[in-house]
C-alpha atoms as a PDB file:
ATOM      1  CA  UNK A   1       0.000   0.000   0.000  1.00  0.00           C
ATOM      2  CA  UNK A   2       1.695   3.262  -0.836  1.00  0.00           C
ATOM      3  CA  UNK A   3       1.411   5.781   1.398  1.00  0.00           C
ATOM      4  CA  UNK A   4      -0.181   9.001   0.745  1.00  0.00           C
ATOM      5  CA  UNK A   5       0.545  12.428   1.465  1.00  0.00           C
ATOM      6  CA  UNK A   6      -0.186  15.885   1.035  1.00  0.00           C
ATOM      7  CA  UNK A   7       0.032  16.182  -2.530  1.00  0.00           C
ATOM      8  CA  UNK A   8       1.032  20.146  -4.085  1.00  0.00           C
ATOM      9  CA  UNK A   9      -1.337  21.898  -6.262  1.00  0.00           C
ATOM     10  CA  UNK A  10      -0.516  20.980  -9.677  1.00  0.00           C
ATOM     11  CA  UNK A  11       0.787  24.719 -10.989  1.00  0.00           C
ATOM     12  CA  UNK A  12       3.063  24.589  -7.584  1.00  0.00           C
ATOM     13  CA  UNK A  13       4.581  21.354  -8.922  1.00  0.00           C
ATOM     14  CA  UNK A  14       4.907  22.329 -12.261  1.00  0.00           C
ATOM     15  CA  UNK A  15       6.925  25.180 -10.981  1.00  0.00           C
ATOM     16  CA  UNK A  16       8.979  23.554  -8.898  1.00  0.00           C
ATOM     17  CA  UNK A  17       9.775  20.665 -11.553  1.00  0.00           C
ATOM     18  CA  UNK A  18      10.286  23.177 -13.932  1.00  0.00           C
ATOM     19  CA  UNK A  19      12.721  24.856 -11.748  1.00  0.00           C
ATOM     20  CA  UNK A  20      14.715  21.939 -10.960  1.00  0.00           C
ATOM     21  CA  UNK A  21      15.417  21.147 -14.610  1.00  0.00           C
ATOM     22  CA  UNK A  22      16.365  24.425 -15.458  1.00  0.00           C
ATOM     23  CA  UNK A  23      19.239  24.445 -12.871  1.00  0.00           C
ATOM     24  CA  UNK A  24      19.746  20.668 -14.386  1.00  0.00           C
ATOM     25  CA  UNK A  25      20.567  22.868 -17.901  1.00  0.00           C
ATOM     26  CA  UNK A  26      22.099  25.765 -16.137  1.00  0.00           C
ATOM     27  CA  UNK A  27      24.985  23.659 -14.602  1.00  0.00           C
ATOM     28  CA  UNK A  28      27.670  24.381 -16.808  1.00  0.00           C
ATOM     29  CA  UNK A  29      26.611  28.052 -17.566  1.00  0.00           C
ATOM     30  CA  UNK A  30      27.875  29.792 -14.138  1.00  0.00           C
ATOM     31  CA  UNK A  31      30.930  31.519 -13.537  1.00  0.00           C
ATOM     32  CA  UNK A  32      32.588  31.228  -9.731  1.00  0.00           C
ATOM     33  CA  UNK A  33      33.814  34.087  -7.216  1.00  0.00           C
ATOM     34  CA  UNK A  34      36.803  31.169  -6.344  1.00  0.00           C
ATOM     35  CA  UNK A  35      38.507  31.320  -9.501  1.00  0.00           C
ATOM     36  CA  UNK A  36      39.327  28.681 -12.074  1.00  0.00           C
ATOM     37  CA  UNK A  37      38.065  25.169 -11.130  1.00  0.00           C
ATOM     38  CA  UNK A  38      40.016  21.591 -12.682  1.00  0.00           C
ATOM     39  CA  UNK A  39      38.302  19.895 -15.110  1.00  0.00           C
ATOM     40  CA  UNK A  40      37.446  17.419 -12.480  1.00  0.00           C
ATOM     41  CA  UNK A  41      36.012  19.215  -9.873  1.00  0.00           C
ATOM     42  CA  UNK A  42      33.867  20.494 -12.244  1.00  0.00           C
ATOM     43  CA  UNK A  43      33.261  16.957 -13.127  1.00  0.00           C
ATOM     44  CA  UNK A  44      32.879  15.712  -9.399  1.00  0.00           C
ATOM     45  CA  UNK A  45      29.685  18.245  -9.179  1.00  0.00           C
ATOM     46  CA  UNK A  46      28.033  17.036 -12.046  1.00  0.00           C
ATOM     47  CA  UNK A  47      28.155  13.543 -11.058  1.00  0.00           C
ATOM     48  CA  UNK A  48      26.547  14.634  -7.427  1.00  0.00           C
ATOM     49  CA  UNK A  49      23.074  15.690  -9.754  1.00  0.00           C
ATOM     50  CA  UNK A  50      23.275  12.751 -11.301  1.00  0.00           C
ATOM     51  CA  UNK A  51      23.469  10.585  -7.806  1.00  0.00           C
ATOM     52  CA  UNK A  52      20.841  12.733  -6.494  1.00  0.00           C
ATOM     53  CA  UNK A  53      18.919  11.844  -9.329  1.00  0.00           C
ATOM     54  CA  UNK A  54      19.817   8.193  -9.741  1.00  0.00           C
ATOM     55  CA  UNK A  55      19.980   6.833  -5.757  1.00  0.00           C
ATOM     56  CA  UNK A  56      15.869   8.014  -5.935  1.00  0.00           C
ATOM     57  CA  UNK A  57      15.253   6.259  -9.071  1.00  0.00           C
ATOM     58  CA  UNK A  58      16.866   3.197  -7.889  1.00  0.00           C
ATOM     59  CA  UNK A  59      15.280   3.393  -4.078  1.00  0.00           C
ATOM     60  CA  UNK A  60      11.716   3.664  -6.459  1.00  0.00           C
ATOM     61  CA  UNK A  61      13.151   0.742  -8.591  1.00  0.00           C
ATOM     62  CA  UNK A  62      12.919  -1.002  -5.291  1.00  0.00           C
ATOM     63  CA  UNK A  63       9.898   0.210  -4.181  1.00  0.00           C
ATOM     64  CA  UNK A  64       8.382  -1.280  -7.509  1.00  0.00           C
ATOM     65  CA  UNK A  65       9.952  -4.686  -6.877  1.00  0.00           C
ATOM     66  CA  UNK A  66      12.136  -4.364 -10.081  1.00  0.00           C
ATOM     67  CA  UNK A  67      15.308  -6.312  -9.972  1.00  0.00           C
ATOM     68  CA  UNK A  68      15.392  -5.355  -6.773  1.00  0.00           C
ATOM     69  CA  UNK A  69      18.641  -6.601  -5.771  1.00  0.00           C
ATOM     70  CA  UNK A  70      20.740  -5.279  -8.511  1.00  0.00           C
ATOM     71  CA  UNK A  71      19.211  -2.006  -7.837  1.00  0.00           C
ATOM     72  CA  UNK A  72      20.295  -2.589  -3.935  1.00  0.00           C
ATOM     73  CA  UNK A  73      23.481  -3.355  -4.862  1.00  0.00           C
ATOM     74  CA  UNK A  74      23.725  -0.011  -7.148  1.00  0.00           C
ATOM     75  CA  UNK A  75      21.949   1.928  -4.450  1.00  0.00           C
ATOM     76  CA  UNK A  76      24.821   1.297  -1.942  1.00  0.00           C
ATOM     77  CA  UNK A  77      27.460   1.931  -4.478  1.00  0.00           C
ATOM     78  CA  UNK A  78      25.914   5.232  -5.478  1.00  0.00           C
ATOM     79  CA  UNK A  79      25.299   6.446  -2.222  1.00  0.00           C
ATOM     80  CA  UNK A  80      29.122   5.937  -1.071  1.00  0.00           C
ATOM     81  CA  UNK A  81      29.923   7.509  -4.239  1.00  0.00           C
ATOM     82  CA  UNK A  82      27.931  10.375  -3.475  1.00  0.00           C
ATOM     83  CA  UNK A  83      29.540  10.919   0.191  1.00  0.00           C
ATOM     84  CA  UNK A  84      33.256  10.450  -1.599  1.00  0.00           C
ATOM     85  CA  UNK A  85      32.570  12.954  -4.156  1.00  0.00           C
ATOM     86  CA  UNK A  86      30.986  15.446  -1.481  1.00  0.00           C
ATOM     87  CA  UNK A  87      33.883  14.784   0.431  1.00  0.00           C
ATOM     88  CA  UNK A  88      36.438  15.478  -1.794  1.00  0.00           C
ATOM     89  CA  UNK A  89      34.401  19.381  -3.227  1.00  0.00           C
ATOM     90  CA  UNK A  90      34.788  19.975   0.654  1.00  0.00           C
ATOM     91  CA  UNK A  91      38.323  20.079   0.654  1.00  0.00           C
ATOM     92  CA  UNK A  92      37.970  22.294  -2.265  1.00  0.00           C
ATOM     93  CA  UNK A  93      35.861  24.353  -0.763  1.00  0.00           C
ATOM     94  CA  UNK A  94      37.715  24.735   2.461  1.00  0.00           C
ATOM     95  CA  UNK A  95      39.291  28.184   1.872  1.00  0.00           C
ATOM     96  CA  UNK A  96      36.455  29.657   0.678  1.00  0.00           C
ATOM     97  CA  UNK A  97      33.438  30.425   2.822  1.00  0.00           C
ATOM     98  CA  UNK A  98      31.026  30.796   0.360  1.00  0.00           C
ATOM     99  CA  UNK A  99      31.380  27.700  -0.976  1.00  0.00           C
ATOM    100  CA  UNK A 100      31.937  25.792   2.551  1.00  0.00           C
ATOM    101  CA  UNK A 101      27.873  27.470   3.409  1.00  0.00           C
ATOM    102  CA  UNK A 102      26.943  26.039   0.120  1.00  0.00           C
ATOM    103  CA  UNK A 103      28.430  23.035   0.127  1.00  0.00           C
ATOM    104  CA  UNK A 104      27.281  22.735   3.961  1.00  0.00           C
ATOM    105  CA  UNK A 105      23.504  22.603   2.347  1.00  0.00           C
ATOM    106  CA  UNK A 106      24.434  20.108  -0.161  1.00  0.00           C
ATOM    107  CA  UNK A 107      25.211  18.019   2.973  1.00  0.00           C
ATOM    108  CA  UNK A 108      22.224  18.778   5.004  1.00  0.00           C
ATOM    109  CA  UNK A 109      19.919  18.353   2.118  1.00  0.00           C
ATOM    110  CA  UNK A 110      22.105  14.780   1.532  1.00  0.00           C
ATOM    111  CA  UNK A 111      21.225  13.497   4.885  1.00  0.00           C
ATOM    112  CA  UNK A 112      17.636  14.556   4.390  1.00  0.00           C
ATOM    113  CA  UNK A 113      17.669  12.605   0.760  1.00  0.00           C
ATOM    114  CA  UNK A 114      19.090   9.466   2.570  1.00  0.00           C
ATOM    115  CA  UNK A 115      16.692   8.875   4.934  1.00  0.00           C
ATOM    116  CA  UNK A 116      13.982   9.064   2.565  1.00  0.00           C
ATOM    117  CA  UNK A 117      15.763   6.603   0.545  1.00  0.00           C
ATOM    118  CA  UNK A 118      15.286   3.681   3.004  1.00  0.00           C
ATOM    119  CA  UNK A 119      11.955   4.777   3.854  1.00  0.00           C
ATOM    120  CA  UNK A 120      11.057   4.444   0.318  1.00  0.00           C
ATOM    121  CA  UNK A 121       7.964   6.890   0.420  1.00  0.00           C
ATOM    122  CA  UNK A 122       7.855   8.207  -3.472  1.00  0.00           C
ATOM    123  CA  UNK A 123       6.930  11.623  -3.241  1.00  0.00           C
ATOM    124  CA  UNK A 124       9.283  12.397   0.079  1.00  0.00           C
ATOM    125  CA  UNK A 125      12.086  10.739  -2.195  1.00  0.00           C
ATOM    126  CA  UNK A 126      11.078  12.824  -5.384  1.00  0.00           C
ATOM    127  CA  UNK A 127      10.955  15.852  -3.485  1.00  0.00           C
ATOM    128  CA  UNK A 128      13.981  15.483  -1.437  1.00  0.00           C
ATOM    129  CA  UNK A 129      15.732  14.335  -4.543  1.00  0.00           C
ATOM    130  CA  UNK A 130      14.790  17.747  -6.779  1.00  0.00           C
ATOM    131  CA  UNK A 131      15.633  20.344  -3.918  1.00  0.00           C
ATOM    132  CA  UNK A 132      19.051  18.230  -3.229  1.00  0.00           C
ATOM    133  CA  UNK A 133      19.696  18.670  -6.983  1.00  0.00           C
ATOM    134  CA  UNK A 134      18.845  22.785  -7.126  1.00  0.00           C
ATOM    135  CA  UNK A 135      20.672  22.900  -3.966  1.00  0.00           C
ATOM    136  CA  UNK A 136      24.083  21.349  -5.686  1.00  0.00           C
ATOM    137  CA  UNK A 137      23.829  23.550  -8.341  1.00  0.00           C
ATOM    138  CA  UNK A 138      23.482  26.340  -6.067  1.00  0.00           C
ATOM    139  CA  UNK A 139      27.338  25.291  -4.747  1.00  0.00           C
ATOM    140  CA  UNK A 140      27.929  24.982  -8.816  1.00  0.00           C
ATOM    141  CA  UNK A 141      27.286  28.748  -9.127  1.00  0.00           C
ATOM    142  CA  UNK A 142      30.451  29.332  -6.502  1.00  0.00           C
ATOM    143  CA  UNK A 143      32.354  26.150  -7.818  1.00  0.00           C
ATOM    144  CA  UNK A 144      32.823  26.496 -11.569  1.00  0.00           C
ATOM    145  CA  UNK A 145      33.812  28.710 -13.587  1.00  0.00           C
ATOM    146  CA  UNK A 146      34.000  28.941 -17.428  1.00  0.00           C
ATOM    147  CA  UNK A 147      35.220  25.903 -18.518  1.00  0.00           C
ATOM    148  CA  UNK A 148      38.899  26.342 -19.815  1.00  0.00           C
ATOM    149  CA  UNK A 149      38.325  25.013 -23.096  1.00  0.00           C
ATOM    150  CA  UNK A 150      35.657  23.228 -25.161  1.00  0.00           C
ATOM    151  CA  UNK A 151      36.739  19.772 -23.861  1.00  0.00           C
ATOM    152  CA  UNK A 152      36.109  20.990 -20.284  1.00  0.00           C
ATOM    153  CA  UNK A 153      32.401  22.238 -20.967  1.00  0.00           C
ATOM    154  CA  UNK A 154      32.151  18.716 -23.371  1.00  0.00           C
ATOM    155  CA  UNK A 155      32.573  16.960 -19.728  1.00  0.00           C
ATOM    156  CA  UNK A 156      29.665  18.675 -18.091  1.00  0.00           C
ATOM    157  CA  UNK A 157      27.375  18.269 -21.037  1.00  0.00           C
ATOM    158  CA  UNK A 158      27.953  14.738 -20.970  1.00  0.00           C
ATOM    159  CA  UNK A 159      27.309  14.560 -17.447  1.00  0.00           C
ATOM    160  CA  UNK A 160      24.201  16.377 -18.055  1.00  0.00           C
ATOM    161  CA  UNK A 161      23.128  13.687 -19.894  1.00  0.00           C
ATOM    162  CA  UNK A 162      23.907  11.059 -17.494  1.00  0.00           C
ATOM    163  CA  UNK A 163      21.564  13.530 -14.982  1.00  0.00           C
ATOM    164  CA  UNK A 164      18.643  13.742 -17.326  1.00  0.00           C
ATOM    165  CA  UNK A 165      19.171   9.730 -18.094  1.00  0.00           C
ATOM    166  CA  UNK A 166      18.281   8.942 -14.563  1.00  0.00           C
ATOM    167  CA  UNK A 167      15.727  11.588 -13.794  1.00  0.00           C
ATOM    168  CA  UNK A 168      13.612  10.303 -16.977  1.00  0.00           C
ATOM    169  CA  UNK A 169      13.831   6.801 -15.509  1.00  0.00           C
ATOM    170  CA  UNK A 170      12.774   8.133 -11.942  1.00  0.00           C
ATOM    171  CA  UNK A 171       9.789   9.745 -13.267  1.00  0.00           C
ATOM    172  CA  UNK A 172       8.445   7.111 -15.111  1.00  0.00           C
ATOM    173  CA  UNK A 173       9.203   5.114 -11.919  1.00  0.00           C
ATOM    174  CA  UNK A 174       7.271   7.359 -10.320  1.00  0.00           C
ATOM    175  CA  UNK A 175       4.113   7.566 -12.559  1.00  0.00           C
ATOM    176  CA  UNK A 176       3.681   4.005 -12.105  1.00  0.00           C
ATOM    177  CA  UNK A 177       3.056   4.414  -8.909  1.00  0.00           C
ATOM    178  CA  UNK A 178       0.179   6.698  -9.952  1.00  0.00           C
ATOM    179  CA  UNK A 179       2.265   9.692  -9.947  1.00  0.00           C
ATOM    180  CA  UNK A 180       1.112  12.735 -12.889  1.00  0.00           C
ATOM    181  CA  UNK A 181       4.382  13.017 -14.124  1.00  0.00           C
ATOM    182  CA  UNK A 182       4.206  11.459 -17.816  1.00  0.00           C
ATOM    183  CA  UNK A 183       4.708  15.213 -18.835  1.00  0.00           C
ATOM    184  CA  UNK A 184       7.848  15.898 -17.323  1.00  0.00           C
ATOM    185  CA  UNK A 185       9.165  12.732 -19.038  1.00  0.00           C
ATOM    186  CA  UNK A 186       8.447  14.116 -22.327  1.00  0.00           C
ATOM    187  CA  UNK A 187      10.313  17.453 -21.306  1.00  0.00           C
ATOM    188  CA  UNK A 188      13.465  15.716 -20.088  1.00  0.00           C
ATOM    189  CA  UNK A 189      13.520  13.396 -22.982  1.00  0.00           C
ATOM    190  CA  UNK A 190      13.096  16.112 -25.213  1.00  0.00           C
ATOM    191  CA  UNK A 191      15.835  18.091 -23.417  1.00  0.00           C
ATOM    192  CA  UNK A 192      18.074  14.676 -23.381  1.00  0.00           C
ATOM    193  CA  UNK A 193      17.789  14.839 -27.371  1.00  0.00           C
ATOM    194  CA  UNK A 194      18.883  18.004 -27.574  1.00  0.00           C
ATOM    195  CA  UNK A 195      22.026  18.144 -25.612  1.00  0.00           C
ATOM    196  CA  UNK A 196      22.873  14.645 -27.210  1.00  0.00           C
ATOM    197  CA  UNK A 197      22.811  16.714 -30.556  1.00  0.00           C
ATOM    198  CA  UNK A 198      24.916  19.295 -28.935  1.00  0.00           C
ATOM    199  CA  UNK A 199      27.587  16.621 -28.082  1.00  0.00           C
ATOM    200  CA  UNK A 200      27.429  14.621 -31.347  1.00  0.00           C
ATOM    201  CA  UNK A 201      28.301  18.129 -33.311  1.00  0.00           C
ATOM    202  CA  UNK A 202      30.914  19.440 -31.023  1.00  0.00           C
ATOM    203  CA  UNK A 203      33.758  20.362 -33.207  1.00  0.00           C
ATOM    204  CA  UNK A 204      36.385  19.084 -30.969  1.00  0.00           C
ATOM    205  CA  UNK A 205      35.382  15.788 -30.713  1.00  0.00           C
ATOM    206  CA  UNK A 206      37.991  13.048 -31.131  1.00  0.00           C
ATOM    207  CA  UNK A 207      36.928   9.674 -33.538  1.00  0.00           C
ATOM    208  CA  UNK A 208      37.505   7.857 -29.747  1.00  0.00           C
ATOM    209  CA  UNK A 209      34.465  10.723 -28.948  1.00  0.00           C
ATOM    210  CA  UNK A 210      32.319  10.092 -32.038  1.00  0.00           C
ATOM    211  CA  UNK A 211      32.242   6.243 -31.634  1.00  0.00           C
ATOM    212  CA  UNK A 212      31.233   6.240 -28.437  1.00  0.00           C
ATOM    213  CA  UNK A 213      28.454   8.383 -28.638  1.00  0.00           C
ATOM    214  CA  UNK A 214      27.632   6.657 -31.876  1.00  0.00           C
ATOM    215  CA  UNK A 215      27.355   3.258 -29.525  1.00  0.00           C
ATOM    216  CA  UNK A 216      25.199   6.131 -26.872  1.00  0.00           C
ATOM    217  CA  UNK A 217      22.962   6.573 -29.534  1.00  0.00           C
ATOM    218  CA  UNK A 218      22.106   3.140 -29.971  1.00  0.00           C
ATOM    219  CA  UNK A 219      21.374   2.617 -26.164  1.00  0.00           C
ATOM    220  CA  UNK A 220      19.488   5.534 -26.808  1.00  0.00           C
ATOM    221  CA  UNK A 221      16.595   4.359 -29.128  1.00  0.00           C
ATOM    222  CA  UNK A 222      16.542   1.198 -26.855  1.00  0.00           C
ATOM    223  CA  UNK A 223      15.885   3.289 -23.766  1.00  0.00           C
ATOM    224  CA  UNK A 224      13.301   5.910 -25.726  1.00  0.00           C
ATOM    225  CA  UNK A 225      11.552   2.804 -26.909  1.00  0.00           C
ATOM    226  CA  UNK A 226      10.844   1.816 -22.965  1.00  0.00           C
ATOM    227  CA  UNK A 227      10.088   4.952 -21.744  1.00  0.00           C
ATOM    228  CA  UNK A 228       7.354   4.910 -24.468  1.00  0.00           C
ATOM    229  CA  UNK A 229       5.374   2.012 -22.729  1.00  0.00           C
ATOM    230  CA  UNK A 230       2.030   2.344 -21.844  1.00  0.00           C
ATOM    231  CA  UNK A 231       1.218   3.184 -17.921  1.00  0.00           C
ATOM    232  CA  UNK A 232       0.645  -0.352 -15.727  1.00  0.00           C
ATOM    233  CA  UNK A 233       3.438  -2.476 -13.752  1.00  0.00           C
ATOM    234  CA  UNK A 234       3.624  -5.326 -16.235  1.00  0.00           C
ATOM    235  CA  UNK A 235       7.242  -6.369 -14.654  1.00  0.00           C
ATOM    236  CA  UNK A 236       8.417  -6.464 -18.609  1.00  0.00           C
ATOM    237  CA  UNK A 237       8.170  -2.479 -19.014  1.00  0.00           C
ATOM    238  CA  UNK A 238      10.198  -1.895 -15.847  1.00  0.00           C
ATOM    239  CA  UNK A 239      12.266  -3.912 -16.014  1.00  0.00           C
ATOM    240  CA  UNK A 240      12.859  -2.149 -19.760  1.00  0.00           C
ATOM    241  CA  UNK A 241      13.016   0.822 -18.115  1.00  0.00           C
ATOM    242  CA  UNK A 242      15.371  -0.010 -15.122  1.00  0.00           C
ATOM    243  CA  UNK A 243      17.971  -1.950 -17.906  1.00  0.00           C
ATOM    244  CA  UNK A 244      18.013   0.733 -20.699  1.00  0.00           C
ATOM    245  CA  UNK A 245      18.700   3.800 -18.147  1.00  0.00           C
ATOM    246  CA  UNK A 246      21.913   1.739 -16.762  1.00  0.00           C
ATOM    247  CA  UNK A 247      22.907   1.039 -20.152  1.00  0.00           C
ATOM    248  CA  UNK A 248      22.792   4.876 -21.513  1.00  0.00           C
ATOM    249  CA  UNK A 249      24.462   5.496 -17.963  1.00  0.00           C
ATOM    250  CA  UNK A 250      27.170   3.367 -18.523  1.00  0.00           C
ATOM    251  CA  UNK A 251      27.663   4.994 -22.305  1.00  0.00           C
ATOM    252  CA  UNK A 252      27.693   8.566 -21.275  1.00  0.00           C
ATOM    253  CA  UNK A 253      30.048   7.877 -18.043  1.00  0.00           C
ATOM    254  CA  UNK A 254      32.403   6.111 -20.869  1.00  0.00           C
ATOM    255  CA  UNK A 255      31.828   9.610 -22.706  1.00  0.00           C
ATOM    256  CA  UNK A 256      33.074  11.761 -19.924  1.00  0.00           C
ATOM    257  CA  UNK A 257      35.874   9.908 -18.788  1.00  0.00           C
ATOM    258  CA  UNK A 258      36.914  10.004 -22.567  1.00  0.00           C
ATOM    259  CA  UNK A 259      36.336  13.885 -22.535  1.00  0.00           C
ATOM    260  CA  UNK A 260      38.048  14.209 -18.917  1.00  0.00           C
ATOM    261  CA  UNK A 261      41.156  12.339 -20.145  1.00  0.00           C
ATOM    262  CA  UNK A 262      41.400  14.386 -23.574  1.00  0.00           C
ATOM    263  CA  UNK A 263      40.897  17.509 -21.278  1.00  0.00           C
ATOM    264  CA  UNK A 264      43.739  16.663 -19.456  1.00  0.00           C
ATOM    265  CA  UNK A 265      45.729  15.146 -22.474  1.00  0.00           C
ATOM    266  CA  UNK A 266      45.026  19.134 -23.964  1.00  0.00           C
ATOM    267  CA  UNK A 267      46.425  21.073 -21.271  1.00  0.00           C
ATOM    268  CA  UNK A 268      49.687  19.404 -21.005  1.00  0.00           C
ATOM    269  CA  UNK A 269      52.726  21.680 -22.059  1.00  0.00           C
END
């Protein structure tokens, strides 16, 4: 039986879904008071919107009775990702009190994520997992500057796509469990198509770079096809669901490593 709760007006969730995927889109646009940021810390705060967005999907997953142990297994892996990561912009963020107070909230909001993760209520996790999200790119605004070259804004592009991967899968997750948000998948997917294009015409792509995201693409269709599937828990269209959005995860993290190495390989003397 799934619990139920004060649902928000519709406009007020629109809003505040609409909100959190504009900061999705906005990560890689802000410049920071700190200075110049590494490719990889800039890298390191992309991947915490993705785990925000991907430890709910996969705490749903569970909820749904999907593969359930896989998604266990992933859950715990993500989540000590996440607190490595967090750990790690900390230190960066040490000598700078702006960014400490942001990166503070990140935490805070963390915790509150987590313990809606194991109680496995959907909207509690959906709405702990958007305001962690906005939150993180709140820190982004003091974290990153303008990317150093094209390579380094080609890495937070393709983590944006990672981000949007999991969020579609989370929603459609979530409107299984009777949840009005068939809409927002549309958005994000549309979004996810869009930013893909951006990637797949980026003039400084290497053929490494082009034949991965050709093999992206093709987990692509796969995972479009299953978000497609009509509403109802027939275990065959979750399980789609739950597959194709590790696939396309595993192709776009191959993408970003490829663009963090060649970012590196490019700034050598």
């Amino acid at each position: 039986m799934i619990k139920t709760t004060t649902k928000a007006r519709p406009a007020s969730r629109a809003r505040r879904a609409g909100a959190c995927l504009a900061m999705i889109l906005a990560g890689c646009a802000f410049g920071a008071q700190a200075g110049a940021v590494r490719t990889q810390d800039i890298n390191n705060a992309a991947q915490l919107r993705m785990l925000a967005q991907r430890t709910a999907k996969l705490s749903l997953q569970i909820r749904l009775g999907v593969r359930t142990a896989d998604a266990t297994g992933k859950l715990g892996e993500s989540i000590r990702q996440f607190d490595s990561l967090l750990g790690q912009l900390q230190k960066v963020g040490s000598d700078d009190p702006t960014l400490e107070r942001a990166l503070d909230a990140v935490a805070y909001n963390w915790e509150t994520l987590k313990t809606q993760l194991s109680e496995r209520d959907p909207d509690r996790i959906n709405q702990a997992s958007e305001e962690l999200t906005m939150t993180i790119l709140r820190a982004t605004r003091t974290l990153e500057s303008h990317a150093p070259n094209e390579t380094g804004k080609l890495v937070s592009l393709a983590v944006q796509e990672n981000t949007l991967s999991q969020r579609m899968a989370k929603l459609y997750f979530l409107s299984q469990l009777g949840r009005q948000t068939r809409p927002e998948v549309e958005v994000t997917r549309t979004r996810f198509a869009a930013v893909f294009k951006q990637l797949t015409d980026a003039p400084g792509n290497t053929p490494r770079a082009t034949s991965l995201l050709a093999l992206a693409k093709d987990q692509w269709f796969f995972y479009e096809q299953a978000l497609k599937a009509p509403p109802g828990k027939d275990k065959v269209y979750l399980e789609n669901v739950a597959t194709t959005s590790e696939r396309i995860s595993e192709m776009m993290e191959a993408v970003t490593t490829h663009y963090t190495r060649q970012n590196g390989t490019s700034r050598q003397p």
